[in-house]
C-alpha atoms as a PDB file:
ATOM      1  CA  UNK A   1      -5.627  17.087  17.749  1.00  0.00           C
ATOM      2  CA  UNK A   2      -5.127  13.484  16.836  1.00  0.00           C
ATOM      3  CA  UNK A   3      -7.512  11.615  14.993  1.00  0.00           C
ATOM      4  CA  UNK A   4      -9.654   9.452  17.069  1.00  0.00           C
ATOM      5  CA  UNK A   5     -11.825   7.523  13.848  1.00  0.00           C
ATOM      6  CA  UNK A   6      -9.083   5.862  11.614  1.00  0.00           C
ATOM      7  CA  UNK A   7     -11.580   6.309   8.271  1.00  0.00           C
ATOM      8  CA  UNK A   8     -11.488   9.993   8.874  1.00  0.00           C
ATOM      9  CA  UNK A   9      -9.200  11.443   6.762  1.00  0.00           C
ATOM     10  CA  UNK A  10      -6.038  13.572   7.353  1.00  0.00           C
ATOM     11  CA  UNK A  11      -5.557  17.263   6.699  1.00  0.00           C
ATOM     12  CA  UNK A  12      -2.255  16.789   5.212  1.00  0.00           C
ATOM     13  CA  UNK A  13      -3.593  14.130   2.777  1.00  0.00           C
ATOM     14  CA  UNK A  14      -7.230  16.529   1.934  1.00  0.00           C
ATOM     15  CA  UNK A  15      -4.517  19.052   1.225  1.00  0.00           C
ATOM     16  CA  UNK A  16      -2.988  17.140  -1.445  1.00  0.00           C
ATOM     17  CA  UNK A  17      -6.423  15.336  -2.831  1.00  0.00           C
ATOM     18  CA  UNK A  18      -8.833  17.720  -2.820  1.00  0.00           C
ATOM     19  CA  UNK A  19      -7.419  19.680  -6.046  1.00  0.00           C
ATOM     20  CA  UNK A  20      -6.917  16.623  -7.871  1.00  0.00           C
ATOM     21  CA  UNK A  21     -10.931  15.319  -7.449  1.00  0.00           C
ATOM     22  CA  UNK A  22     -13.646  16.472 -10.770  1.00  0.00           C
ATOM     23  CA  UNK A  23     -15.939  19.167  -9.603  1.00  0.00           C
ATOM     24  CA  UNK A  24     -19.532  17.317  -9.334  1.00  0.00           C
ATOM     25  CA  UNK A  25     -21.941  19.218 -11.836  1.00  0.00           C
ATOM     26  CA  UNK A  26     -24.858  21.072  -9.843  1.00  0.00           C
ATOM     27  CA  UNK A  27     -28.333  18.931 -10.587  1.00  0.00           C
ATOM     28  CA  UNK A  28     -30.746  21.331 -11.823  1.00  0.00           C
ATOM     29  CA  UNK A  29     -33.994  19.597 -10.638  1.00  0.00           C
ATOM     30  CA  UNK A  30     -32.339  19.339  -7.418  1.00  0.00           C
ATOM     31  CA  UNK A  31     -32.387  15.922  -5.198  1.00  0.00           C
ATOM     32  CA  UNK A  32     -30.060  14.237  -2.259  1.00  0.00           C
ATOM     33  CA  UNK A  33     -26.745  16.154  -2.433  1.00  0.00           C
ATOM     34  CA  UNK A  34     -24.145  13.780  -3.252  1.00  0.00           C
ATOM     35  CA  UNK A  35     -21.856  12.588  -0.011  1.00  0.00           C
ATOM     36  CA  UNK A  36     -19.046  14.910   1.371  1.00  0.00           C
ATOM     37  CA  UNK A  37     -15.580  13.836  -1.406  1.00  0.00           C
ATOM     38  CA  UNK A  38     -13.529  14.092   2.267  1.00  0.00           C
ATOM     39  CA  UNK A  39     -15.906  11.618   3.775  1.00  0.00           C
ATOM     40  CA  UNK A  40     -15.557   9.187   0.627  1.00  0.00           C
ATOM     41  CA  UNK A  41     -12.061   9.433   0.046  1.00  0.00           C
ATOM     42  CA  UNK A  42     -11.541   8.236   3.856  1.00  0.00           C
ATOM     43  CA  UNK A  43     -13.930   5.366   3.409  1.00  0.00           C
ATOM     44  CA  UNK A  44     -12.363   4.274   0.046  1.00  0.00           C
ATOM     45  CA  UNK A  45      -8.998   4.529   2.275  1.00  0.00           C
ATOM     46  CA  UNK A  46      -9.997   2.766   5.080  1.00  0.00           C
ATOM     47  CA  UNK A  47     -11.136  -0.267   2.391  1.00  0.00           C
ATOM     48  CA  UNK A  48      -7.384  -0.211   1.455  1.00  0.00           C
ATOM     49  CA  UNK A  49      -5.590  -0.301   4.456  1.00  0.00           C
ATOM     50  CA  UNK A  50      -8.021  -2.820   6.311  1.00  0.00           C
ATOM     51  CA  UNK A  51      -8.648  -4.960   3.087  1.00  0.00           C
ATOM     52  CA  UNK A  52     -12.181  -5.492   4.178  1.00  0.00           C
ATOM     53  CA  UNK A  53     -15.197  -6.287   1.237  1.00  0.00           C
ATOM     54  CA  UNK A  54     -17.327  -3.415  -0.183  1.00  0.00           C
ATOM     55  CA  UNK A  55     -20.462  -4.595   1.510  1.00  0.00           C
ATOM     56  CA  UNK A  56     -18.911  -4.907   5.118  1.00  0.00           C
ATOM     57  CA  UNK A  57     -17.952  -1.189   5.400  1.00  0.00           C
ATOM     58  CA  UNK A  58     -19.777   0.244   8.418  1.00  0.00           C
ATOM     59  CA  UNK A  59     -22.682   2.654   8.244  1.00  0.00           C
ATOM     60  CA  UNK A  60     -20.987   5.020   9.888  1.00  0.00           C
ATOM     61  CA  UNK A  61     -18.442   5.994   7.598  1.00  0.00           C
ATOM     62  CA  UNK A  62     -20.711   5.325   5.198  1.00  0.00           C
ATOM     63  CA  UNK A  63     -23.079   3.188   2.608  1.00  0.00           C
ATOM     64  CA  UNK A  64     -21.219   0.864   1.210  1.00  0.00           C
ATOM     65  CA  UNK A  65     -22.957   1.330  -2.158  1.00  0.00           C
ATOM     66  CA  UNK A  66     -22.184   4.777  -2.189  1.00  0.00           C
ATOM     67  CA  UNK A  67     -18.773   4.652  -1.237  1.00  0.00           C
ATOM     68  CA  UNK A  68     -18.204   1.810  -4.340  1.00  0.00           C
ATOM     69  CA  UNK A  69     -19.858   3.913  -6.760  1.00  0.00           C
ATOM     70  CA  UNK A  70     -17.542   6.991  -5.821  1.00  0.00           C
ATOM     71  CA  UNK A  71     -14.290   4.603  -6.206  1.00  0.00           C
ATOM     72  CA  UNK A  72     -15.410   3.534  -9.079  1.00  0.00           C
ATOM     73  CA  UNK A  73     -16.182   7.067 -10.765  1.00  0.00           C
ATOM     74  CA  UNK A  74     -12.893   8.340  -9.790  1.00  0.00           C
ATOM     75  CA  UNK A  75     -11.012   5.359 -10.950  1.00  0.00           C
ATOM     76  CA  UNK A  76     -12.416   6.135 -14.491  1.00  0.00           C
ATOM     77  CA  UNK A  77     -11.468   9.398 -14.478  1.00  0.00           C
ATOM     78  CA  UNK A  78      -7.722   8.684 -13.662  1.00  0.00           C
ATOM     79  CA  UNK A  79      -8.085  10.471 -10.158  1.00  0.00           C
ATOM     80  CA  UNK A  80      -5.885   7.981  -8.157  1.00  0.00           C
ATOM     81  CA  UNK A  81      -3.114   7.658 -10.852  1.00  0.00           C
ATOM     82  CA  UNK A  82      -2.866  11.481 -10.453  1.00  0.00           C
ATOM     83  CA  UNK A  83      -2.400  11.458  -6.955  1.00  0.00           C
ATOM     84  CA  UNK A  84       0.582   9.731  -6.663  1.00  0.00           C
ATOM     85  CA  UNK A  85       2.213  11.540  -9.967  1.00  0.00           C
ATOM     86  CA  UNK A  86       1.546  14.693  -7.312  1.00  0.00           C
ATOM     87  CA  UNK A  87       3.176  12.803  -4.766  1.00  0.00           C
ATOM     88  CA  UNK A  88       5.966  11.638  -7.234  1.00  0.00           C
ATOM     89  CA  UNK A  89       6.346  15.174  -8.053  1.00  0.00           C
ATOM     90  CA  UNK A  90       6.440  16.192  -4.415  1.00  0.00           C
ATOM     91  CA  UNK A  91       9.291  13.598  -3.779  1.00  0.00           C
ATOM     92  CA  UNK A  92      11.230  15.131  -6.579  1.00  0.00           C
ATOM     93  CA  UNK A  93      10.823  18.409  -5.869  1.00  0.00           C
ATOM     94  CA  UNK A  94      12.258  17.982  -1.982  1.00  0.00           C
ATOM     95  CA  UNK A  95      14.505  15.467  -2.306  1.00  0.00           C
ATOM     96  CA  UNK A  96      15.266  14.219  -5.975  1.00  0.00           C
ATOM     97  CA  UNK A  97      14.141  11.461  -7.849  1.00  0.00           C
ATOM     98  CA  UNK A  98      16.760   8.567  -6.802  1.00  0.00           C
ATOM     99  CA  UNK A  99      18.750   6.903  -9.119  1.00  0.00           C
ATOM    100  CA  UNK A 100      18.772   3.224 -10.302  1.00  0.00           C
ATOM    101  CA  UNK A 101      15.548   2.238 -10.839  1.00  0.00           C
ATOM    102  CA  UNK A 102      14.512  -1.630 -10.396  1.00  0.00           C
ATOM    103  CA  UNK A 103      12.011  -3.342 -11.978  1.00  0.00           C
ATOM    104  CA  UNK A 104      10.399  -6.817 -10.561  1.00  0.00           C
ATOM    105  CA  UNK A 105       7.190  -9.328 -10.612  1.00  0.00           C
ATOM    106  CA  UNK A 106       5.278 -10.855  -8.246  1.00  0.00           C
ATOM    107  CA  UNK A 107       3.478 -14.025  -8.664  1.00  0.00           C
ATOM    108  CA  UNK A 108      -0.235 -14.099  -7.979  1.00  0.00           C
ATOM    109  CA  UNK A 109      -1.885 -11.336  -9.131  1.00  0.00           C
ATOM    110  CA  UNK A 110       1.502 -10.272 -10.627  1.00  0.00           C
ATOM    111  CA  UNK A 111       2.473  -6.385  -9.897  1.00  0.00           C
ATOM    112  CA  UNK A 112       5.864  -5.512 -12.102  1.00  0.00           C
ATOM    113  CA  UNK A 113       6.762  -2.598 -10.687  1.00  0.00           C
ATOM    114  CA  UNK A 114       9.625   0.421 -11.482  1.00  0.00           C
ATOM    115  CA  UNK A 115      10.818   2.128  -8.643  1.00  0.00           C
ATOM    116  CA  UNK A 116      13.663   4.838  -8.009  1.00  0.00           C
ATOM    117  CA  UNK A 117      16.348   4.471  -5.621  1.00  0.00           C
ATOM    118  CA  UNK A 118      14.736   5.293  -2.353  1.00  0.00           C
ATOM    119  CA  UNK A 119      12.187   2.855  -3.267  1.00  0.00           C
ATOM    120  CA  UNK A 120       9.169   4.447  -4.242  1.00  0.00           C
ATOM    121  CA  UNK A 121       7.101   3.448  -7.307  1.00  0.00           C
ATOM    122  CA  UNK A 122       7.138   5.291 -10.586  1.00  0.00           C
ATOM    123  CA  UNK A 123       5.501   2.407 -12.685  1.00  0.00           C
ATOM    124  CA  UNK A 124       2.746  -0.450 -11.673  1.00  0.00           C
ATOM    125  CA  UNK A 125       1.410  -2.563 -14.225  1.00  0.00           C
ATOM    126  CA  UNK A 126      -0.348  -5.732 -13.016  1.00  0.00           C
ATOM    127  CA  UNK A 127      -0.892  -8.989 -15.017  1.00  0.00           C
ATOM    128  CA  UNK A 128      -1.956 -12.727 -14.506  1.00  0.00           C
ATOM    129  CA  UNK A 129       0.598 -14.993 -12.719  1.00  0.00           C
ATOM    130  CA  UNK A 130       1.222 -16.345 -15.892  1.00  0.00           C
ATOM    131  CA  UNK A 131       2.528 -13.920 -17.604  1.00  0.00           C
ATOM    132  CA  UNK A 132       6.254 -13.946 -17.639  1.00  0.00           C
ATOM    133  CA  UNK A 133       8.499 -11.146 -16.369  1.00  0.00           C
ATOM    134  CA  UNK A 134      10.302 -10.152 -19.107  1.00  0.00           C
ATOM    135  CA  UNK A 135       7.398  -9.917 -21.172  1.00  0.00           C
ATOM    136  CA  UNK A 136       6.239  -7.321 -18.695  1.00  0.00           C
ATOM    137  CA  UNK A 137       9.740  -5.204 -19.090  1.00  0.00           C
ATOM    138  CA  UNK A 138       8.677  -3.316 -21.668  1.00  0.00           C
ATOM    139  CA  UNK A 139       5.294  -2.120 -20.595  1.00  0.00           C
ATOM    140  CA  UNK A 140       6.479  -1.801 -16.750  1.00  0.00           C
ATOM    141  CA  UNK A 141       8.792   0.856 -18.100  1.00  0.00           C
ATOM    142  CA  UNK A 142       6.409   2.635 -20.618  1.00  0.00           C
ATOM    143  CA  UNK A 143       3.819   2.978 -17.930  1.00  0.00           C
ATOM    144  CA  UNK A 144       5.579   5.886 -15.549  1.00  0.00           C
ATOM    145  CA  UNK A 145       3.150   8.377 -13.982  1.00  0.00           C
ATOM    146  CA  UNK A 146       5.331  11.346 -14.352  1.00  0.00           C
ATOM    147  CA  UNK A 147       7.830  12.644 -16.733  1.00  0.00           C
ATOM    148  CA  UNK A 148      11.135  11.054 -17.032  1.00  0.00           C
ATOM    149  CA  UNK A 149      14.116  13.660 -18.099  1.00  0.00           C
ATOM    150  CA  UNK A 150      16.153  12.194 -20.926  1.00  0.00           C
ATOM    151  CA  UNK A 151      19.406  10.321 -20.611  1.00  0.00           C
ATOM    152  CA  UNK A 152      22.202  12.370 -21.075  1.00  0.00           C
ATOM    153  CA  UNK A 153      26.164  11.615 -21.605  1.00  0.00           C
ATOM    154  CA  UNK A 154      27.218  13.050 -18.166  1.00  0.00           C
ATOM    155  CA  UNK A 155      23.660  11.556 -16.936  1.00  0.00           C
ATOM    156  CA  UNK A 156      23.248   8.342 -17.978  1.00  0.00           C
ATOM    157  CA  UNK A 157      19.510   6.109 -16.629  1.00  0.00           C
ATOM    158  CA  UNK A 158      20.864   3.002 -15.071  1.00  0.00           C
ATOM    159  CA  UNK A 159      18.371   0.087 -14.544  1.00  0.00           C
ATOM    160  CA  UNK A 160      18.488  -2.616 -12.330  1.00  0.00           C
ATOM    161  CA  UNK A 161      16.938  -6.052 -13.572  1.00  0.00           C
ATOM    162  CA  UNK A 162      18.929  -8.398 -12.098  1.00  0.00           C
ATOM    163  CA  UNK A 163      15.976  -9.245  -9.316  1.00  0.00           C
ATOM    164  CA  UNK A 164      15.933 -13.281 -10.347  1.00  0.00           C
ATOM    165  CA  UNK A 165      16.367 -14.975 -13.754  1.00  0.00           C
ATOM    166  CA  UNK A 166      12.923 -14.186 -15.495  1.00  0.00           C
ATOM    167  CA  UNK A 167      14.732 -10.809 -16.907  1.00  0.00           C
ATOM    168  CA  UNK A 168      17.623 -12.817 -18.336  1.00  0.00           C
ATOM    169  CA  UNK A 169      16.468 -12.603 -22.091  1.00  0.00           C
ATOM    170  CA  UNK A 170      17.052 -10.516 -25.045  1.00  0.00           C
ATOM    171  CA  UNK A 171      13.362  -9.067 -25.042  1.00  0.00           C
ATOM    172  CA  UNK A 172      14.067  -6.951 -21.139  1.00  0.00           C
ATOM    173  CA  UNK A 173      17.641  -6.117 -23.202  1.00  0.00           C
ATOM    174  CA  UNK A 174      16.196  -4.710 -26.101  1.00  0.00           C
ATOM    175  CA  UNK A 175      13.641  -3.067 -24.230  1.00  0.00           C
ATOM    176  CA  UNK A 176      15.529  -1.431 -22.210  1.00  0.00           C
ATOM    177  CA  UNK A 177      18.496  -0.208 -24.995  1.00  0.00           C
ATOM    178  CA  UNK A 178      15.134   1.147 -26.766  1.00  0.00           C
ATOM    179  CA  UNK A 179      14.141   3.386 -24.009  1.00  0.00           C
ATOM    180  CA  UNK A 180      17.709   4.798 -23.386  1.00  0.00           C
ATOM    181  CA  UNK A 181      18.608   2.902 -20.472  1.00  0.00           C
ATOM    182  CA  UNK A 182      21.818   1.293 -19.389  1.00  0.00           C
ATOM    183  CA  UNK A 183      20.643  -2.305 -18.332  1.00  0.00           C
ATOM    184  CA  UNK A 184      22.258  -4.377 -15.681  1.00  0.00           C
ATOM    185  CA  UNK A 185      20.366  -7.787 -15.770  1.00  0.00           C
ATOM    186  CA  UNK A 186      22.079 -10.697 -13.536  1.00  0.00           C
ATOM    187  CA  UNK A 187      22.572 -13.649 -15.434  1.00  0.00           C
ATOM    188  CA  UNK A 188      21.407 -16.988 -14.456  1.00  0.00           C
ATOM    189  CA  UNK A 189      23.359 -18.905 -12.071  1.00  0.00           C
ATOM    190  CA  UNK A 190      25.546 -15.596 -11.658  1.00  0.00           C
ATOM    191  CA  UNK A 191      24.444 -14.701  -8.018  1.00  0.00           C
ATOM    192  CA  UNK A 192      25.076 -18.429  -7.015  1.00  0.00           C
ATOM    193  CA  UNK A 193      28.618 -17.828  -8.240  1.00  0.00           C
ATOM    194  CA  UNK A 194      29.192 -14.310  -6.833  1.00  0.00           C
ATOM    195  CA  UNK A 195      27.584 -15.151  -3.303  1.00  0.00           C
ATOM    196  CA  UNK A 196      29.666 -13.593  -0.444  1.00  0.00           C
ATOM    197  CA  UNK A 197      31.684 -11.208  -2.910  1.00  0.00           C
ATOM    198  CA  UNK A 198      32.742  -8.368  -1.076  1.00  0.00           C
ATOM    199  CA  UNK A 199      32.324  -6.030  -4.125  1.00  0.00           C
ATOM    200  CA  UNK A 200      29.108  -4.031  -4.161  1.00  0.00           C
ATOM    201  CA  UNK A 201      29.165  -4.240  -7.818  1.00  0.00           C
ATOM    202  CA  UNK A 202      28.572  -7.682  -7.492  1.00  0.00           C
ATOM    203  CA  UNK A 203      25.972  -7.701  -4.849  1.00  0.00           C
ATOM    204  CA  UNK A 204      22.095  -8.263  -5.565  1.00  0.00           C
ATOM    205  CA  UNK A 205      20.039  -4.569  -5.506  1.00  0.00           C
ATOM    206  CA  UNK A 206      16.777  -6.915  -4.906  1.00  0.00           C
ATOM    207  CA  UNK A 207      16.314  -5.049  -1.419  1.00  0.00           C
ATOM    208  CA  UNK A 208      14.955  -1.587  -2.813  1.00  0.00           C
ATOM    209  CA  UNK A 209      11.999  -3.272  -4.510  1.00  0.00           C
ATOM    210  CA  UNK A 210      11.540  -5.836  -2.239  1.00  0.00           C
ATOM    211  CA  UNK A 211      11.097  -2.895   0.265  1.00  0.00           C
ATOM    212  CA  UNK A 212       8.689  -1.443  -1.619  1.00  0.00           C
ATOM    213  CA  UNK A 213       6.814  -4.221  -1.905  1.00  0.00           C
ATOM    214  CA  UNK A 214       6.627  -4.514   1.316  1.00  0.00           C
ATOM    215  CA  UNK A 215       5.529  -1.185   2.083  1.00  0.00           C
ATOM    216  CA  UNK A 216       2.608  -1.732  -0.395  1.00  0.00           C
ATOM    217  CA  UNK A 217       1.562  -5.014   1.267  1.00  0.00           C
ATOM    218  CA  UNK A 218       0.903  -3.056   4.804  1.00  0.00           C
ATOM    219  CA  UNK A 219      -2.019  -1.688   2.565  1.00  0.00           C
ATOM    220  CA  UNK A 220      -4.365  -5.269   3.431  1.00  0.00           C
ATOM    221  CA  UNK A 221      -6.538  -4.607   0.214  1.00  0.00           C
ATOM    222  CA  UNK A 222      -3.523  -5.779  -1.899  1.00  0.00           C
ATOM    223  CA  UNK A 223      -2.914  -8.841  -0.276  1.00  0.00           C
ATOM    224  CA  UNK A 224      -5.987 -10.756  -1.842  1.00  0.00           C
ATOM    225  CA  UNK A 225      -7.447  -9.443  -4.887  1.00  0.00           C
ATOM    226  CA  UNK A 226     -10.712  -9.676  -4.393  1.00  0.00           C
ATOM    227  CA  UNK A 227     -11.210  -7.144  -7.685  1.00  0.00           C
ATOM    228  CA  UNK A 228     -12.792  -9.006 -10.702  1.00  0.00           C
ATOM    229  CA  UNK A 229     -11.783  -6.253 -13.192  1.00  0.00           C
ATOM    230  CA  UNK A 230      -7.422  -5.752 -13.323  1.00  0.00           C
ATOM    231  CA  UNK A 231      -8.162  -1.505 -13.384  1.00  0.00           C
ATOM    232  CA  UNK A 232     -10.226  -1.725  -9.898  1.00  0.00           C
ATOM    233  CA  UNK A 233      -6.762  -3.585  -8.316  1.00  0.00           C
ATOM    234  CA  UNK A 234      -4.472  -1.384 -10.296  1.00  0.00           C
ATOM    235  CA  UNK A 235      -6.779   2.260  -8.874  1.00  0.00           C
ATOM    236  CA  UNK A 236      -5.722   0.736  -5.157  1.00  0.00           C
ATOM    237  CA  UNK A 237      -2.493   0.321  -6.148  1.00  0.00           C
ATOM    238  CA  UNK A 238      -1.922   3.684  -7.126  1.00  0.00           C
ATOM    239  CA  UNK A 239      -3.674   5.051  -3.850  1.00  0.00           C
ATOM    240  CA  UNK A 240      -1.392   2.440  -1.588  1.00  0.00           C
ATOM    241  CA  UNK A 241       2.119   4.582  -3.717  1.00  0.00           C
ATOM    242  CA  UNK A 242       0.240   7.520  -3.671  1.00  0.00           C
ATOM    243  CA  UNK A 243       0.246   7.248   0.202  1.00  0.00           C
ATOM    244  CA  UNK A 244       3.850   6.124   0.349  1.00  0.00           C
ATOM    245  CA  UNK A 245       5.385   8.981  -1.556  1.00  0.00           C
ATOM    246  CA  UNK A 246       3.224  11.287   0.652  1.00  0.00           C
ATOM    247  CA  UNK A 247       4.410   9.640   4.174  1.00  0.00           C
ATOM    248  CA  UNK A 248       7.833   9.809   2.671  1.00  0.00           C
ATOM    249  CA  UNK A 249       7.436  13.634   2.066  1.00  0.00           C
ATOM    250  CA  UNK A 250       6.450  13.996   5.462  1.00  0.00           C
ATOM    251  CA  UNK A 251       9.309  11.989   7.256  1.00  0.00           C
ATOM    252  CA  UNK A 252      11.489  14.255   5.041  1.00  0.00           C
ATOM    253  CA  UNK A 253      10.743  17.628   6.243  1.00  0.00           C
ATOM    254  CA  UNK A 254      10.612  16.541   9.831  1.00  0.00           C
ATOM    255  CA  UNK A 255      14.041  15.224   9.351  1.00  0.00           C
ATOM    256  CA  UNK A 256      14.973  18.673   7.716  1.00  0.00           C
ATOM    257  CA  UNK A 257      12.982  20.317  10.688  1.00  0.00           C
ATOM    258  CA  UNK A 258      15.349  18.530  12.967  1.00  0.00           C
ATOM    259  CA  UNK A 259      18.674  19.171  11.451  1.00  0.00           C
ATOM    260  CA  UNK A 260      17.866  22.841  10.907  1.00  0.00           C
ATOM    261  CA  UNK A 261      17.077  22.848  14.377  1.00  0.00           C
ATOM    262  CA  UNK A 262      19.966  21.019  15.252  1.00  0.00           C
ATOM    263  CA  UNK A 263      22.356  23.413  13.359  1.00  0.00           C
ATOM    264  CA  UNK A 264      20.769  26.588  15.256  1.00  0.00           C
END
């Protein structure tokens, strides 16, 4: 049966969550059992997707107060950055972990990002607007969620920073020859020159993150940060790619559903 309440959440994504939350310790002089971890998790997600404030979350999915305190708790013990390493894991598992990974800012409340080549996130690390890009290089690519399998001869890491000019310095160079990576940074004034160019080589890979960004913006919480503290932004963050890798596990096996079936 479809859901009818959009803060109630999912079976497939309990499924997923539910082994990932801390076991609540049993209060020995008794009290008000704490709220249902299904209930809150739906409430916290329903604050993420519509973007609304804390204190306007209605009664019936539940106290606001409540729900904050639970976010809060969970943020500090690392529950939401877990999630989406299981649904990084997931992704890998069914499908691979794509190639060419991309790294890019965005001004604001800047979120440098590191995603694989179907687009989904491996790395968020947010920062003021005024903190240049390439300064954020090296702790963008330090900051994945899951483990990355070393560079090999016959399998060599390629990474794409040739998103604008803010990467065209020796510090994203460096730190990317550190880490083992093969870097392909666009100079400036190069994609001005190579406009049109009929060789994919020479064509801007900007679309993959700029994808993903997109798909984290449909996630209304994001848009304005309304966060004081940079690790309450960065714990929705990880929920909004946690989500994505999860959707795209999903739309994977029902396209595998379909070609088997297709096939027979």
């Amino acid at each position: 049966m479809a859901r009818t309440k959009p803060w109630e959440l999912s079976d497939d994504v309990w499924e997923r969550a539910q082994p990932l939350l801390p076991r609540r310790k049993p209060h020995p002089r008794g009290g008000r059992p704490p709220r249902d971890d299904r209930q809150m998790l739906g409430a916290i997600l329903y604050v993420l997707r519509t973007g609304l404030q804390w204190n306007a979350l209605p009664r019936e999915i539940g106290a606001s107060t409540t729900v904050y305190d639970r976010f809060r708790a969970w943020e500090r013990e690392g529950v939401f950055e877990r999630l989406w390493a299981a649904g990084l894991e997931e992704v890998d598992e069914l499908v691979g972990i794509g190639h060419n990974p991309t790294d890019r800012g965005k001004h604001g409340t800047k979120r440098s990002t590191l995603s694989e080549g179907h687009g989904l996130p491996l790395a968020v690390v947010v920062a003021g607007a005024h903190v240049p890009d390439m300064k954020l290089a090296a702790p963008t690519l330090d900051a994945l969620v899951i483990v990355r399998p070393a560079p090999t001869g016959q399998w060599p890491q390629h990474l794409c920073l040739d998103m604008d000019k803010g990467y065209d310095y020796d510090l994203p160079r460096f730190a990317a020859e550190q880490r083992g990576y093969i870097a392909h940074i666009r100079t400036r004034g190069e994609e001005r020159a190579q406009a049109g160019s009929s060789d994919p080589s020479k064509q801007p890979r900007r679309w993959v993150v700029e994808r993903l960004h997109s798909w984290l913006n449909r996630s209304r919480r994001l848009l304005v940060r309304w966060e004081k503290l940079a690790r309450t932004y960065l714990a929705f963050v990880q929920l909004a790619c946690a989500l994505l890798c999860f959707q795209h596990c999903a739309r994977w096996r029902r396209l595998r559903t379909a070609s088997s079936g297709y096939a027979a």
